[in-house]
Protein backbone atom coordinates (compact mmCIF):
# COMPACT_ATOMS: atom_id res chain seq x y z
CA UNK A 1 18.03 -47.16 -0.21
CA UNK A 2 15.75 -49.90 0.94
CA UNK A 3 16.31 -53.09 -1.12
CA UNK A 4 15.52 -56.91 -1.13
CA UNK A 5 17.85 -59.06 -2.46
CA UNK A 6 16.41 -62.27 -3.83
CA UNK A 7 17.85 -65.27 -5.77
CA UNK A 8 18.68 -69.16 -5.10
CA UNK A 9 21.29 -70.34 -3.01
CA UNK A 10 24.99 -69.59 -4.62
CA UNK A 11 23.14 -66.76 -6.89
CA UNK A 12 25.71 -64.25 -4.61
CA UNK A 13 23.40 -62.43 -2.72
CA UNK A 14 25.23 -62.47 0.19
CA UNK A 15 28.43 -60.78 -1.54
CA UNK A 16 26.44 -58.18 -3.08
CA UNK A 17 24.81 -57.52 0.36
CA UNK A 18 28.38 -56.64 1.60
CA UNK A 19 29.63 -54.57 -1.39
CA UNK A 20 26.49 -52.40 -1.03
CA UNK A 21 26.17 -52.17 2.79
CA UNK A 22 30.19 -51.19 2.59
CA UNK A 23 29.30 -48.52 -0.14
CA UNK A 24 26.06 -47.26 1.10
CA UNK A 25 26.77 -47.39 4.84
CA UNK A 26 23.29 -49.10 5.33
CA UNK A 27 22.88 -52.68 7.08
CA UNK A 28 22.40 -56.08 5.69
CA UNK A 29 19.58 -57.54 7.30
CA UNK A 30 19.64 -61.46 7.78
CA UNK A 31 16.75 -62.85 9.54
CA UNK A 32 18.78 -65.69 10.80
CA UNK A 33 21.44 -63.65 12.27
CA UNK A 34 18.65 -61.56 13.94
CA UNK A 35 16.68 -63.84 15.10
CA UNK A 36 19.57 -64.62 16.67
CA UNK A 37 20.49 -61.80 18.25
CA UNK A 38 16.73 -61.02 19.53
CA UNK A 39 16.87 -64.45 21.43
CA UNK A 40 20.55 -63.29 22.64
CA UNK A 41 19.41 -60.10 23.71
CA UNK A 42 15.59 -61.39 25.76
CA UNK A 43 13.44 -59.44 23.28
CA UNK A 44 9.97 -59.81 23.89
CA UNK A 45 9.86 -61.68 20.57
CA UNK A 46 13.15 -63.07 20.86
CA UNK A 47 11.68 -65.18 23.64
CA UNK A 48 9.37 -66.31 21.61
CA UNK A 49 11.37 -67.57 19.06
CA UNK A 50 13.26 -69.14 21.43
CA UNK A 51 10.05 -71.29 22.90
CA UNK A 52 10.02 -72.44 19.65
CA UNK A 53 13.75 -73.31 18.99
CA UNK A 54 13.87 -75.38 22.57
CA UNK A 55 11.69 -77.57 21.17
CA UNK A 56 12.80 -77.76 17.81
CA UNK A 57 10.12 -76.49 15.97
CA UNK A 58 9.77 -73.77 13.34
CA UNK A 59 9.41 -70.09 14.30
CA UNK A 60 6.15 -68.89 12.88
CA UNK A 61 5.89 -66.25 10.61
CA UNK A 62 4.04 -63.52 12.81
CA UNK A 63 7.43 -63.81 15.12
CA UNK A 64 9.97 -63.81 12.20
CA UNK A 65 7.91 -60.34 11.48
CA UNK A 66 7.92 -59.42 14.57
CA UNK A 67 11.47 -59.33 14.74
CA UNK A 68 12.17 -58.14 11.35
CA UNK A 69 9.60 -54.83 12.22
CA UNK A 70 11.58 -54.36 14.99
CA UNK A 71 15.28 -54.48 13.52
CA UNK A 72 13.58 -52.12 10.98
CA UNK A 73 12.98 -49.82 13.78
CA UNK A 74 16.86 -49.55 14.80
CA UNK A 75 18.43 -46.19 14.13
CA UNK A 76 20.74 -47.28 12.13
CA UNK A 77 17.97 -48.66 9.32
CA UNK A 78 17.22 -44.86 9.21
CA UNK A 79 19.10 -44.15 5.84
CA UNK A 80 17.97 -47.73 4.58
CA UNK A 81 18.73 -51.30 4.60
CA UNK A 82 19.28 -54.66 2.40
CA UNK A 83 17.03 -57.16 3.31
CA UNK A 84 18.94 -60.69 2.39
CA UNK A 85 17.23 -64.19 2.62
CA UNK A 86 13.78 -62.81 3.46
CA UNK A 87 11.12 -62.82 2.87
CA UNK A 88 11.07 -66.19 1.35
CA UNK A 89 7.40 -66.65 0.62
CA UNK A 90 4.66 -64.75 -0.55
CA UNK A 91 2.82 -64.56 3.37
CA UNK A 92 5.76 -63.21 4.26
CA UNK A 93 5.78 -60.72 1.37
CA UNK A 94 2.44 -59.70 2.81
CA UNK A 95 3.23 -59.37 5.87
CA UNK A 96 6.21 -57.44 5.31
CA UNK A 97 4.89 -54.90 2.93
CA UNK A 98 1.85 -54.04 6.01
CA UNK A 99 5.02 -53.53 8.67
CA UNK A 100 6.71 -51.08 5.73
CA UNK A 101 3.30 -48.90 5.06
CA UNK A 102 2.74 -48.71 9.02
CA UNK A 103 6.39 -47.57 9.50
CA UNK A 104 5.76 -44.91 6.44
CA UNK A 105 8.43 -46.66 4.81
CA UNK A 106 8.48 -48.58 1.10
CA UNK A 107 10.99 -50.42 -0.70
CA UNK A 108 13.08 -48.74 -3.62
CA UNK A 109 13.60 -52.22 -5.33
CA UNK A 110 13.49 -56.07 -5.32
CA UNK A 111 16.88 -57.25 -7.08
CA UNK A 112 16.53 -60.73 -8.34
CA UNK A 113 19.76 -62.42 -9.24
CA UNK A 114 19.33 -64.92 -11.82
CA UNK A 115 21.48 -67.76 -12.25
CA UNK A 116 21.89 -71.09 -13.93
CA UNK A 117 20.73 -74.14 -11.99
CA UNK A 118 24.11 -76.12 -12.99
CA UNK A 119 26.32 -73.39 -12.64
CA UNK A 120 24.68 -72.76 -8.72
CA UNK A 121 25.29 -76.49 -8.01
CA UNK A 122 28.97 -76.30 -9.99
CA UNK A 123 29.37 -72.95 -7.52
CA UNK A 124 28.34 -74.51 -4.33
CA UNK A 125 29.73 -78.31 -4.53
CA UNK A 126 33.10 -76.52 -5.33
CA UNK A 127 33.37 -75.18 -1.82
CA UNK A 128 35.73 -76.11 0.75
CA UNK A 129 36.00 -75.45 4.34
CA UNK A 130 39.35 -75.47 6.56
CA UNK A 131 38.82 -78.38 8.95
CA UNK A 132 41.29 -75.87 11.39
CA UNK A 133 40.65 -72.26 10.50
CA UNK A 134 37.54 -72.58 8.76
CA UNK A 135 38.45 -70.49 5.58
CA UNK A 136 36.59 -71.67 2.30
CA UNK A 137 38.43 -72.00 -0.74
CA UNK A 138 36.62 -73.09 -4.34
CA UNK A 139 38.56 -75.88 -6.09
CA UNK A 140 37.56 -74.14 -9.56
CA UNK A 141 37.74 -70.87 -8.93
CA UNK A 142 39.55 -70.25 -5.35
CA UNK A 143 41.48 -73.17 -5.10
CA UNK A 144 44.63 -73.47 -2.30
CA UNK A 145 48.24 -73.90 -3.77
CA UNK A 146 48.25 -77.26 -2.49
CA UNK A 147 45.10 -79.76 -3.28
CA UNK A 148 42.74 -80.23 -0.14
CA UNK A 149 45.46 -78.36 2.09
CA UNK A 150 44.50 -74.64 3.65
CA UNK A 151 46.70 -72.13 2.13
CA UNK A 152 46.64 -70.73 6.05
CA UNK A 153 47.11 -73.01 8.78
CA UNK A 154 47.25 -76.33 6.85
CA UNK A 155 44.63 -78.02 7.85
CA UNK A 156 42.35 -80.03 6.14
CA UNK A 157 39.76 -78.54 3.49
CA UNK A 158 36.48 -80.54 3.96
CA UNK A 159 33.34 -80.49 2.28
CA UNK A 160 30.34 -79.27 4.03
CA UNK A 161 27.20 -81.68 3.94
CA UNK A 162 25.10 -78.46 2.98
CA UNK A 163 28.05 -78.33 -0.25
CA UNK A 164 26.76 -81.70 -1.47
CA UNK A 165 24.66 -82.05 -4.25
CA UNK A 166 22.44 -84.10 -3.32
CA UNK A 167 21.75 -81.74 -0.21
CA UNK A 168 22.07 -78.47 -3.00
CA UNK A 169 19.52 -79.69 -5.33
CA UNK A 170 17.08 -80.25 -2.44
CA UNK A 171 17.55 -76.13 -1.44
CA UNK A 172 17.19 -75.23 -4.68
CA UNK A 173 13.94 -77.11 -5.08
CA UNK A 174 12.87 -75.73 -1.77
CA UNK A 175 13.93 -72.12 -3.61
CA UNK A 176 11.83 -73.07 -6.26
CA UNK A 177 8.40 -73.82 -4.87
CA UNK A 178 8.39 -71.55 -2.05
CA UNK A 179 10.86 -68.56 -2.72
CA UNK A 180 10.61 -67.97 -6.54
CA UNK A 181 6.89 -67.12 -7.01
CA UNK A 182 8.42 -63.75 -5.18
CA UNK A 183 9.99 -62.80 -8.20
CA UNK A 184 5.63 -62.29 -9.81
CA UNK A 185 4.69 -61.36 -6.81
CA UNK A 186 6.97 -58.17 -6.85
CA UNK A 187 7.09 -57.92 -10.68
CA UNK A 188 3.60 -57.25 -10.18
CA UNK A 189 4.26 -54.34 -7.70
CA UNK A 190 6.56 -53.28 -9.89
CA UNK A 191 9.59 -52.58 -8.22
CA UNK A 192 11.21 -55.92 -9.31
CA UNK A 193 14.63 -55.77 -11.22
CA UNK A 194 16.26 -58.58 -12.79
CA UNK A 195 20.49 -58.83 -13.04
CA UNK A 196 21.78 -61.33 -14.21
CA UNK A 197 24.21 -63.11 -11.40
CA UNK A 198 26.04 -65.46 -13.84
CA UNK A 199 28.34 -62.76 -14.93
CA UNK A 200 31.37 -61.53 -12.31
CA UNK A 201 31.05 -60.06 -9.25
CA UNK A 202 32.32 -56.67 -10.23
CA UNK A 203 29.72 -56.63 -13.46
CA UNK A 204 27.06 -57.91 -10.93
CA UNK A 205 27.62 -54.51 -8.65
CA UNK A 206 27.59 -52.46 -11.33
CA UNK A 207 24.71 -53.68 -12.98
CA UNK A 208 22.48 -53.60 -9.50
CA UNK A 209 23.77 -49.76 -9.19
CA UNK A 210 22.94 -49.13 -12.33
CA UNK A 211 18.93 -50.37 -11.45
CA UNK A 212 18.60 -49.01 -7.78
CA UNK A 213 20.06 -45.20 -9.06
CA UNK A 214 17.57 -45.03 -12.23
């Protein structure tokens, strides 16, 4: 199973990435966390990336492929993967698809969670973070027995500046001009499928089974 999860930020991709890689013993692929663990480990493009990160800027696409085509490449990608959080334009896209077809490999699906804006920004400015511990709680849907205390360690729950709205509503516009024309892109290749992430997690699962098995 070789899948792409796409959707905004708060659409759940993230949890469905687990739930699948737990069920299908296949990795979730994150280009941040691989990126840094190529710089971690010296990688040829690792180091590259890194050049870029001392001096603050962005790491170019060509490298973030580089080390996605090489992740790819790990044994343990064999029986498949779940791509999460990339690609996140339509270069990328590109780029991705000519590292798959020189591999011999092709995606099964693209699984675009759809969600609704105010219910993403109701989802995300709910979090809170344990000052101490650092579990997150939801105040609507998680929340700790005692108001803006960790259920844990009782330290302070905090809100993150990326949980603010003002901060959210800038991601999701970000999602919107550079991220969401994936959802034609792929339509067009025809492996898209839509599931709609508004409903529970459980329902969610089910519901992106139901499109990867058919």
């Amino acid at each position: 199973m070789k899948l792409i999860l796409l959707g905004p930020p708060g659409a759940g991709k993230g949890t469905q990435a687990k739930m699948l890689t737990e069920r299908f013993g296949i990795p979730q692929i994150s280009t941040g966390d691989i990126l840094r663990a190529a710089v971690a480990a010296g990688t040829e493009m690792g180091l590259k990336a890194k050049s870029y990160m001392d001096r603050g800027a962005l790491v170019p696409d060509e490298v973030v492929i580089g080390i996605v085509r090489d992740r790819l490449q790990e044994p343990d990608c064999d029986k498949g993967f779940i791509l999460d959080g990339f690609p996140r334009t339509v270069p990328q896209a590109d780029a991705l698809g000519k590292e798959l077809s020189a591999m011999g490999k092709a995606l099964d699906a693209v699984v675009s969670l759809t969600v609704d804006e105010e219910a993403l920004v109701e989802r995300l400015t709910g979090r809170r973070t344990c000052s101490g511990c650092g579990r997150g709680f939801h105040v609507q849907f998680d929340p700790p027995a005692v108001a803006s205390v960790c259920d844990g360690c009782g330290g302070a729950l905090v809100q993150r500046d990326d949980d603010r709205e003002e901060t959210i509503r800038n991601r999701l516009k970000v999602y919107g001009e550079q991220t969401a024309p994936l959802i034609d892109y792929y339509r067009g290749k025809g492996v898209l499928k839509e599931v709609d992430g508004m409903a529970g997690i459980a329902e969610v699962q089910s519901s992106i089974l139901g499109l990867v098995r058919t």
